[in-house]
N, C-alpha and C. Protein backbone atom coordinates (compact mmCIF):
# COMPACT_ATOMS: atom_id res chain seq x y z
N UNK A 1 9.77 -19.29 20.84
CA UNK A 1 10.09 -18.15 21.68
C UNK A 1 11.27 -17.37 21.11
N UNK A 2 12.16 -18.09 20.46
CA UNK A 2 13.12 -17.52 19.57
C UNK A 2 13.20 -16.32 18.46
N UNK A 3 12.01 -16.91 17.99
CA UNK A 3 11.32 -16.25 16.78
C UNK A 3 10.78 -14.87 17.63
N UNK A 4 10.25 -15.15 18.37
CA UNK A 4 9.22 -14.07 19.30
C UNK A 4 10.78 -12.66 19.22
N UNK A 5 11.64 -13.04 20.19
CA UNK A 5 12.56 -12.38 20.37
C UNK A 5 13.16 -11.79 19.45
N UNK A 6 13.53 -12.48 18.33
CA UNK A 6 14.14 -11.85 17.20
C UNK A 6 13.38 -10.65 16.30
N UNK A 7 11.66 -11.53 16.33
CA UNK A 7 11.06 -10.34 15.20
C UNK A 7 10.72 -9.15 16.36
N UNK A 8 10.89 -9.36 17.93
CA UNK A 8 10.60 -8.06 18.56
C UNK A 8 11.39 -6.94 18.61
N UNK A 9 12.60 -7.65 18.72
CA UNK A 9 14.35 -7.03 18.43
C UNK A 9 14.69 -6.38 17.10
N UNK A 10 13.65 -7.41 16.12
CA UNK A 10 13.50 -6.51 14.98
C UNK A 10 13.00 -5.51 14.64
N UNK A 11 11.37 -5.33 15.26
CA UNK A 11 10.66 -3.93 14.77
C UNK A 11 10.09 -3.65 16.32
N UNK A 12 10.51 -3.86 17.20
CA UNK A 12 9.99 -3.27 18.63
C UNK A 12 8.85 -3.30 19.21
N UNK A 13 8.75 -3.38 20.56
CA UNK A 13 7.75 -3.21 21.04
C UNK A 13 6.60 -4.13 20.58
N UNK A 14 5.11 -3.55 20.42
CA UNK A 14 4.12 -4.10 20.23
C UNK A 14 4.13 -4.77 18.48
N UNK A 15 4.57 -4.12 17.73
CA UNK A 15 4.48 -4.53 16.20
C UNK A 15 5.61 -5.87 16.47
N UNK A 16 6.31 -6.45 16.73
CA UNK A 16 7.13 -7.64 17.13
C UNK A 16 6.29 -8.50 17.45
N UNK A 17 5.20 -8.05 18.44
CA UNK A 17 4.10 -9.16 18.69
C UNK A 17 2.90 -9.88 17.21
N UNK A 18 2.61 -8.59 15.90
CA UNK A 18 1.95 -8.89 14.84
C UNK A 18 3.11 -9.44 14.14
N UNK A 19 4.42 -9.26 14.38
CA UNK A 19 5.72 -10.08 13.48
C UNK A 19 4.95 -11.66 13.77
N UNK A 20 5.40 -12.05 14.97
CA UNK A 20 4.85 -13.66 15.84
C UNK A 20 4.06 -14.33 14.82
N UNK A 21 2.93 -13.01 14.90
CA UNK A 21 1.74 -14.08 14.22
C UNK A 21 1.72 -13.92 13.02
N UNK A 22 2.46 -13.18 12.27
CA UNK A 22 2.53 -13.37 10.61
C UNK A 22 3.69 -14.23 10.44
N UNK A 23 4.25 -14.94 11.64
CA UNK A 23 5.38 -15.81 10.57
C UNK A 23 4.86 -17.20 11.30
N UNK A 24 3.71 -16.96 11.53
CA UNK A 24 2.89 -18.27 11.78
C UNK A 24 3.47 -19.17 13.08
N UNK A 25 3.78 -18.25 14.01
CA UNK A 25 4.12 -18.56 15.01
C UNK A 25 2.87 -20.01 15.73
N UNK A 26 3.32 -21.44 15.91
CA UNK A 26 2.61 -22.22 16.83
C UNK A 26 1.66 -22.73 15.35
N UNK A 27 2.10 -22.31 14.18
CA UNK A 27 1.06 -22.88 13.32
C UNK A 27 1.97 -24.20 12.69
N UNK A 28 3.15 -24.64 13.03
CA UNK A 28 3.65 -25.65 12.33
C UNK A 28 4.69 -24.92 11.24
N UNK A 29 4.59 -23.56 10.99
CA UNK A 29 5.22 -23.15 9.66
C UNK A 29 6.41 -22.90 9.66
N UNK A 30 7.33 -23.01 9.24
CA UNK A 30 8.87 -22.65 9.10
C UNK A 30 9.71 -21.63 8.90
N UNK A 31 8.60 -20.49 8.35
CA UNK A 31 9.55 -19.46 8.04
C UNK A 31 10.71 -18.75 8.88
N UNK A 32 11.56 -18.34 8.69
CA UNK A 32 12.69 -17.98 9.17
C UNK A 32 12.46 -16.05 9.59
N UNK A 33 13.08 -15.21 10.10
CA UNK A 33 12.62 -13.51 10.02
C UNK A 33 13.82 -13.78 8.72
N UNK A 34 15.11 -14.18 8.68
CA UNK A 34 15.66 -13.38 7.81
C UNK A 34 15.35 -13.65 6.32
N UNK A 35 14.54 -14.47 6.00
CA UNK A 35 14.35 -14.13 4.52
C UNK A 35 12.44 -13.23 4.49
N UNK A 36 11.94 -13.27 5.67
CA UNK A 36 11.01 -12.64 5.67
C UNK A 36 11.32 -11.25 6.12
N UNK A 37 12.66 -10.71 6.32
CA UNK A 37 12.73 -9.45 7.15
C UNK A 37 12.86 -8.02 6.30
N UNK A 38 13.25 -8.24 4.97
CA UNK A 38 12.82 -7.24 4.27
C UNK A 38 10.99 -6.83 4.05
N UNK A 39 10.53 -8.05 3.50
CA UNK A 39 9.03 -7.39 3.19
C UNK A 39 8.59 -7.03 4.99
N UNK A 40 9.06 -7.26 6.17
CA UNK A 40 7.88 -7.19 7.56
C UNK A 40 8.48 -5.96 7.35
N UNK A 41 9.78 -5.44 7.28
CA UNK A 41 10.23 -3.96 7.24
C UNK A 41 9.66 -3.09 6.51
N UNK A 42 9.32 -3.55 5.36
CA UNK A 42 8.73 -2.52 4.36
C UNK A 42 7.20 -2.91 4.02
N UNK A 43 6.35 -3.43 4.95
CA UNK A 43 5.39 -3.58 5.69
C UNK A 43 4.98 -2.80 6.34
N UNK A 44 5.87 -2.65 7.18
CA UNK A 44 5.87 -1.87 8.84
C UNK A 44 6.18 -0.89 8.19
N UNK A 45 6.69 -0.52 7.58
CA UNK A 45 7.11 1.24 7.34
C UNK A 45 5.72 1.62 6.11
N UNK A 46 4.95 0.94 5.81
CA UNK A 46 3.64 1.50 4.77
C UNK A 46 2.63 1.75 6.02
N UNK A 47 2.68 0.87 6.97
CA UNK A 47 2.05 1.23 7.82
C UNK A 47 2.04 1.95 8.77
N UNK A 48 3.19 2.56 9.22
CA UNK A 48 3.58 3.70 9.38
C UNK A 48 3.13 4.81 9.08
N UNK A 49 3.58 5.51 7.76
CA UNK A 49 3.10 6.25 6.66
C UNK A 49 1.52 6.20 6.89
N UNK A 50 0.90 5.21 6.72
CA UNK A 50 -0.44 4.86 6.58
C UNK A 50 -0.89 5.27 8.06
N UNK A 51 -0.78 5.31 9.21
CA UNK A 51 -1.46 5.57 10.36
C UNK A 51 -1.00 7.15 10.81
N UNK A 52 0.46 7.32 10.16
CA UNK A 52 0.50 9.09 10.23
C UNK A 52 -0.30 9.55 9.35
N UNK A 53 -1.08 9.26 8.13
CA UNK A 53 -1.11 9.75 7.28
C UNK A 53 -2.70 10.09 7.71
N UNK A 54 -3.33 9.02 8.10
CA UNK A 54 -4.40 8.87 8.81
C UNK A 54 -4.89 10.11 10.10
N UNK A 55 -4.19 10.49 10.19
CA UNK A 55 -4.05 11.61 11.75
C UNK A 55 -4.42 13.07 11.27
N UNK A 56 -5.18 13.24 10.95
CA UNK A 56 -5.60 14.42 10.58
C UNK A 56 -6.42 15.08 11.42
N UNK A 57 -6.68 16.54 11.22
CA UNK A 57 -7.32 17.69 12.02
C UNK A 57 -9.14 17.72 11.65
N UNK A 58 -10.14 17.11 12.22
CA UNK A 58 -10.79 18.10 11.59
C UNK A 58 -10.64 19.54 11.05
N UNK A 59 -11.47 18.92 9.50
CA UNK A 59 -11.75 20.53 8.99
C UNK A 59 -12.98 21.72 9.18
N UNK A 60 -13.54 20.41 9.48
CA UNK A 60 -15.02 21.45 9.94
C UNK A 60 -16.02 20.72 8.38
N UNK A 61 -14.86 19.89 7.44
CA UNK A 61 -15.89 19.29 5.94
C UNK A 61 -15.75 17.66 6.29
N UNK A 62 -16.80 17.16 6.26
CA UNK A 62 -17.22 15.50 6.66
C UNK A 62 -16.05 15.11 5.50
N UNK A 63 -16.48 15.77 4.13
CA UNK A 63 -16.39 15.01 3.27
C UNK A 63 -14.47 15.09 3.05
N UNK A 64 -13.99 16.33 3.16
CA UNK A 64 -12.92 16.41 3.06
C UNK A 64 -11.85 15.56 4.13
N UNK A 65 -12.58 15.40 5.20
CA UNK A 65 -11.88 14.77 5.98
C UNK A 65 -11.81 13.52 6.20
N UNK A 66 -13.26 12.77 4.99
CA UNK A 66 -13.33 11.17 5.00
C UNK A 66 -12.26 11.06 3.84
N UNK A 67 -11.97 11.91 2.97
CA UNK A 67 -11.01 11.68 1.79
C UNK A 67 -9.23 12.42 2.42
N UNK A 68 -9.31 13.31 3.20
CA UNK A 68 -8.13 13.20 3.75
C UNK A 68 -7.52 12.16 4.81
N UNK A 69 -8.58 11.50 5.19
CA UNK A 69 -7.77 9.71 5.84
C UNK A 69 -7.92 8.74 5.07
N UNK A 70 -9.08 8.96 3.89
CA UNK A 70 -9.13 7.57 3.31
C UNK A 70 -7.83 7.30 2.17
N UNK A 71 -7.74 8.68 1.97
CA UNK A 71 -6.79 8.66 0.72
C UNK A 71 -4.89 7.60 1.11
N UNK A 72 -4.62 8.23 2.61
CA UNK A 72 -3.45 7.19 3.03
C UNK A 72 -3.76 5.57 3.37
N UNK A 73 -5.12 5.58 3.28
CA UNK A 73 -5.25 4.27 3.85
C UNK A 73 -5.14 3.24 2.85
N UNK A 74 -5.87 3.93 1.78
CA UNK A 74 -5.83 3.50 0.10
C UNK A 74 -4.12 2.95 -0.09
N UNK A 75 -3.69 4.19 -0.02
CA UNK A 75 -1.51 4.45 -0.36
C UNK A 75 -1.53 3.09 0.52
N UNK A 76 -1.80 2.92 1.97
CA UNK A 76 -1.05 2.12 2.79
C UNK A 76 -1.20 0.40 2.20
N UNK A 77 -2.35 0.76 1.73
CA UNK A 77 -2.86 -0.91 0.97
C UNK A 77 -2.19 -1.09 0.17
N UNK A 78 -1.98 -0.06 -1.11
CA UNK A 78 -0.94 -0.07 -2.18
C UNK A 78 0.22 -0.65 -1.85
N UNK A 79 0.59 0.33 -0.86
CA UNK A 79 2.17 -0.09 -0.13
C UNK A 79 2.53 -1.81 0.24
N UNK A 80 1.42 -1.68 0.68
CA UNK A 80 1.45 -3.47 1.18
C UNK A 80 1.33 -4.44 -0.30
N UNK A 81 0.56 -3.99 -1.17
CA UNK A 81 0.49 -4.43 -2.23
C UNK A 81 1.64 -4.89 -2.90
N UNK A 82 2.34 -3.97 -2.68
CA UNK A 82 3.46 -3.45 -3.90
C UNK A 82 4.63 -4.99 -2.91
N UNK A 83 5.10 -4.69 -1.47
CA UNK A 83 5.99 -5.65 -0.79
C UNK A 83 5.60 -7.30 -1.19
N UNK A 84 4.39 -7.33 -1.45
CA UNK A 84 3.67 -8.35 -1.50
C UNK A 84 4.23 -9.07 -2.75
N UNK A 85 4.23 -8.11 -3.65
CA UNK A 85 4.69 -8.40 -5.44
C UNK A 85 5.91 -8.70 -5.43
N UNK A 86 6.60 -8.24 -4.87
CA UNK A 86 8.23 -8.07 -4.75
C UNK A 86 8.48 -9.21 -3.98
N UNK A 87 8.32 -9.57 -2.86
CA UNK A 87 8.63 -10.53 -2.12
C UNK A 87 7.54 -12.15 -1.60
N UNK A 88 6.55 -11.60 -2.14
CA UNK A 88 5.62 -13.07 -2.06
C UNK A 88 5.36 -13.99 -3.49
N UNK A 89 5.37 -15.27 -2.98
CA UNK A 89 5.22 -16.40 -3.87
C UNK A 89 4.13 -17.05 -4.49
N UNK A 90 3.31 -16.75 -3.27
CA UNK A 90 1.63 -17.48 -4.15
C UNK A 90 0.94 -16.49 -5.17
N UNK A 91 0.97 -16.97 -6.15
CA UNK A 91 0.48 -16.84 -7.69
C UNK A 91 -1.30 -16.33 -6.95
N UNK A 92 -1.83 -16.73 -6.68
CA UNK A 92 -3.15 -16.21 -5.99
C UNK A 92 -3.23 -14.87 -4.83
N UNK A 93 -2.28 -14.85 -4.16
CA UNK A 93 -1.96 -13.48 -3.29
C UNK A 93 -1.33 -12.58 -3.96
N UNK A 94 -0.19 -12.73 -5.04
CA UNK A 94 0.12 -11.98 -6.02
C UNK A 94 -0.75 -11.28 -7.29
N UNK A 95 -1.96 -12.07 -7.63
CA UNK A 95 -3.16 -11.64 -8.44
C UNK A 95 -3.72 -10.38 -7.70
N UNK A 96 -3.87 -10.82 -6.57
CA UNK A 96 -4.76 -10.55 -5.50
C UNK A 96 -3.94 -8.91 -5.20
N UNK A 97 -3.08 -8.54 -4.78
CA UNK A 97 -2.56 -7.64 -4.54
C UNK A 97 -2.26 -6.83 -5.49
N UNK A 98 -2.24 -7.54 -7.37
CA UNK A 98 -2.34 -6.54 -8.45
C UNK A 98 -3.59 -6.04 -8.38
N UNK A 99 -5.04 -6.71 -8.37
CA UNK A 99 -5.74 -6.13 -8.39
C UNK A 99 -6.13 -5.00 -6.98
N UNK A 100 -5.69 -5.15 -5.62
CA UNK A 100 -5.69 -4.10 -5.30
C UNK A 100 -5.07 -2.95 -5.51
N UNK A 101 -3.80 -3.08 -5.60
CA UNK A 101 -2.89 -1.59 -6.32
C UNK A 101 -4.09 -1.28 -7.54
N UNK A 102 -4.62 -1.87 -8.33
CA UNK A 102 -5.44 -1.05 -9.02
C UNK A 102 -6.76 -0.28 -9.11
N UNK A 103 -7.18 -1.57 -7.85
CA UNK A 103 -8.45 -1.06 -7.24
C UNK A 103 -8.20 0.36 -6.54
N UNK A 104 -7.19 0.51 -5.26
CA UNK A 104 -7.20 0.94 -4.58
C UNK A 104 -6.72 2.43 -4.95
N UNK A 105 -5.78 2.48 -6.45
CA UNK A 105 -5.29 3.68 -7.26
C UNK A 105 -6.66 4.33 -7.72
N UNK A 106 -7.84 3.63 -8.12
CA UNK A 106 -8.86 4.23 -8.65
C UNK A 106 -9.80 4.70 -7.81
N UNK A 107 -9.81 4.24 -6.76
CA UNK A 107 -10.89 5.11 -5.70
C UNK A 107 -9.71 5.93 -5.38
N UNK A 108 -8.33 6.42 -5.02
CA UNK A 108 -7.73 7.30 -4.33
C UNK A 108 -7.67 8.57 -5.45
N UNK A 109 -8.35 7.64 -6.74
CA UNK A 109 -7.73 9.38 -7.94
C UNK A 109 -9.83 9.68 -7.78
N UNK A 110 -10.35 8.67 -7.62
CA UNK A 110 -12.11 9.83 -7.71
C UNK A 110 -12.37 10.46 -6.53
N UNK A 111 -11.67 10.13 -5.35
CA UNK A 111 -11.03 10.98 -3.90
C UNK A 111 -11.03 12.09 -4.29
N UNK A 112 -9.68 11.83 -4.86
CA UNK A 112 -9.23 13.70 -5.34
C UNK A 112 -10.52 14.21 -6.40
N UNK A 113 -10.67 14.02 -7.48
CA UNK A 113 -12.22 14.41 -7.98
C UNK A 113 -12.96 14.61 -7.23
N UNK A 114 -13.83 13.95 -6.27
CA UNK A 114 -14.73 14.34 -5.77
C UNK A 114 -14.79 15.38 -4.62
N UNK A 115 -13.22 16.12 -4.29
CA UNK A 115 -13.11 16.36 -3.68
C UNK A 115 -12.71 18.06 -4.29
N UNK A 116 -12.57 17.86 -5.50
CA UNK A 116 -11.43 19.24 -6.21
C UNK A 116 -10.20 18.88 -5.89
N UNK A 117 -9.43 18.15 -5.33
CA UNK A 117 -8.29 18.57 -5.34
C UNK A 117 -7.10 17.99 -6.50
N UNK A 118 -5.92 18.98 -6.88
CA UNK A 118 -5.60 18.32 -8.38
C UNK A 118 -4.47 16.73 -8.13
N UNK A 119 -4.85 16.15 -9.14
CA UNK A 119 -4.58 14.93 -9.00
C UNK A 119 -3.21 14.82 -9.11
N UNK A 120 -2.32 13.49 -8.16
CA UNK A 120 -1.11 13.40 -8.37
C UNK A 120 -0.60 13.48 -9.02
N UNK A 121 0.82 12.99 -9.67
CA UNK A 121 1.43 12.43 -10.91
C UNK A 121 1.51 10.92 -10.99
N UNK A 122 1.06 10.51 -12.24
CA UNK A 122 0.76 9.53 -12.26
C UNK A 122 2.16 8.24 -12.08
N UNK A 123 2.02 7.45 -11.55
CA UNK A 123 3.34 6.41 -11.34
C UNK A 123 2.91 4.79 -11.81
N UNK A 124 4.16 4.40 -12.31
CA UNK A 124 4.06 2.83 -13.05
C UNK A 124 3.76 1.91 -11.85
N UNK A 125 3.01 0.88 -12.36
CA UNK A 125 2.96 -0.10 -11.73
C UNK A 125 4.45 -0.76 -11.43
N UNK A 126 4.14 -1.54 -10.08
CA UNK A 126 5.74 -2.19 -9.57
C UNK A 126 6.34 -3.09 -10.82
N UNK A 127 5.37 -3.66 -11.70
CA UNK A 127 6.44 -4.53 -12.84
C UNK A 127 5.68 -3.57 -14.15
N UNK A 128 5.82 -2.73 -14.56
CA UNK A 128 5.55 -1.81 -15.76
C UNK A 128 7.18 -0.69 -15.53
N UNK A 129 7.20 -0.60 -16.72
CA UNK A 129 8.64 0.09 -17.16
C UNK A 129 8.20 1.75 -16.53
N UNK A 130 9.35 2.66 -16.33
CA UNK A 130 9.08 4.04 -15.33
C UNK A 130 9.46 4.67 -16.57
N UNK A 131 9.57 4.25 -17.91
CA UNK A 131 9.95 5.18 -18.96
C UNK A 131 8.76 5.58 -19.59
N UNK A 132 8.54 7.55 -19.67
CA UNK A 132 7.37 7.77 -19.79
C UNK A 132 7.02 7.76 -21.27
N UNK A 133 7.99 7.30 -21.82
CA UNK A 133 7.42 7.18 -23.81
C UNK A 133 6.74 5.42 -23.50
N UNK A 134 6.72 4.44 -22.64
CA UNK A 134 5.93 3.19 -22.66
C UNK A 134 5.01 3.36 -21.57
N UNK A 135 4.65 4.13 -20.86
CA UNK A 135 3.46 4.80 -19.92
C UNK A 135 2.21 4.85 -20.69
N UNK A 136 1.32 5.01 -19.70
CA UNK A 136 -0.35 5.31 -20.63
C UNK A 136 0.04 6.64 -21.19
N UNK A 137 -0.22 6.78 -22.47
CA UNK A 137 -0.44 7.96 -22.88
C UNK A 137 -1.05 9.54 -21.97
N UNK A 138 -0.52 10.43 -22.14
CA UNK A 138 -1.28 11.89 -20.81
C UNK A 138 -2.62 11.49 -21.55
N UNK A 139 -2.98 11.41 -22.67
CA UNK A 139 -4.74 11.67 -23.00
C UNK A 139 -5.41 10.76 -22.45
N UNK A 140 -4.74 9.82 -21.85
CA UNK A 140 -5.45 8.43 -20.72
C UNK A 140 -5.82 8.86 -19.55
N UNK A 141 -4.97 9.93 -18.65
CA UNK A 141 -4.62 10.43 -17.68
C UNK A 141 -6.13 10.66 -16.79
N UNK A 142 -6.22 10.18 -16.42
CA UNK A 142 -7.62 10.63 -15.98
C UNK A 142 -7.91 12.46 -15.32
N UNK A 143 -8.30 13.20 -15.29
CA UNK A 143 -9.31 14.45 -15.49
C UNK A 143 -8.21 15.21 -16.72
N UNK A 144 -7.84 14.21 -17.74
CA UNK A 144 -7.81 15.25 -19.45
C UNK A 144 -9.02 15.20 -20.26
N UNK A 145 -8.85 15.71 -20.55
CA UNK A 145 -10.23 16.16 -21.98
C UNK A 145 -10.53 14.64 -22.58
N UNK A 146 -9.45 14.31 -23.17
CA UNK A 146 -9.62 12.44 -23.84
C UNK A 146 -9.59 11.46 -22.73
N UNK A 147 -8.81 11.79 -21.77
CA UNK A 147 -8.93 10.71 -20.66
C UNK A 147 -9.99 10.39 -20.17
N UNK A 148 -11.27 11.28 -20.38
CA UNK A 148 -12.69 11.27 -19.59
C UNK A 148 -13.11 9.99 -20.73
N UNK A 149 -12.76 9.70 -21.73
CA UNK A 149 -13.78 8.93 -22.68
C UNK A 149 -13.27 7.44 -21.95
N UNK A 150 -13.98 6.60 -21.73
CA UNK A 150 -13.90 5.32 -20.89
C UNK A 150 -14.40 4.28 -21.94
């Protein structure tokens, strides 16, 4: 009940109650909020992002509007991905979450393709260097002239 109180005190309201059951509340498990309280924070704030991002107007286009919610939902997975790398331990959930950041980067860039709209700027993976002379080359870039060759 301790735990209950603290992770509610931590992120409020109803999301305090999904704190409970991700720190394995009644399952025997030990974890503590404060060494889990950075990643539930930066958790909670992708998901955030991810359910505003989600809130869109119809446009009056099916298609534009399945790629204007799918596209944050994609980011929000990333997001979770990325806390996951940074702050989780199992070698199998850590695989697991590289291959979504990559999965989930490649359907959000044929989004924008299939949609026309021009594609982001491209960003490093959470453990790849942000210096753009060790980056994929621009002719990798996906919609360049050389980037199309696969």
């Amino acid at each position: 009940m301790k735990r209950q109180r603290i992770a509610s005190a931590l992120l409020g309201g109803c999301a305090g109650l999904v704190v409970v059951v991700a720190l394995g509340a009644g399952s025997g498990a030990s974890p503590t909020v404060s060494n889990e309280a950075p990643f539930l924070a930066e958790n909670q704030a992708a998901m955030d992002r991810m359910m505003a991002g989600m809130a869109v107007h119809p446009s009056g286009d099916v298609d534009q509007d399945f790629a204007a919610m799918m596209i944050p939902h994609h980011q929000g997975a990333i997001d979770m991905a990325k806390a996951e790398l940074r702050y989780g331990h199992n070698e199998q959930l850590r695989r697991l979450a590289q291959e979504i950041i990559i999965d989930q980067q490649q359907e959000i860039t044929a989004m924008y393709l299939a949609t026309g709209k021009p594609l982001p700027p491209p960003v490093a993976a959470p453990n790849q260097p942000t210096d753009p002379s060790s980056s994929v080359p621009s002719s990798m870039h996906p919609g360049s002239a050389k980037g199309e060759q696969r």
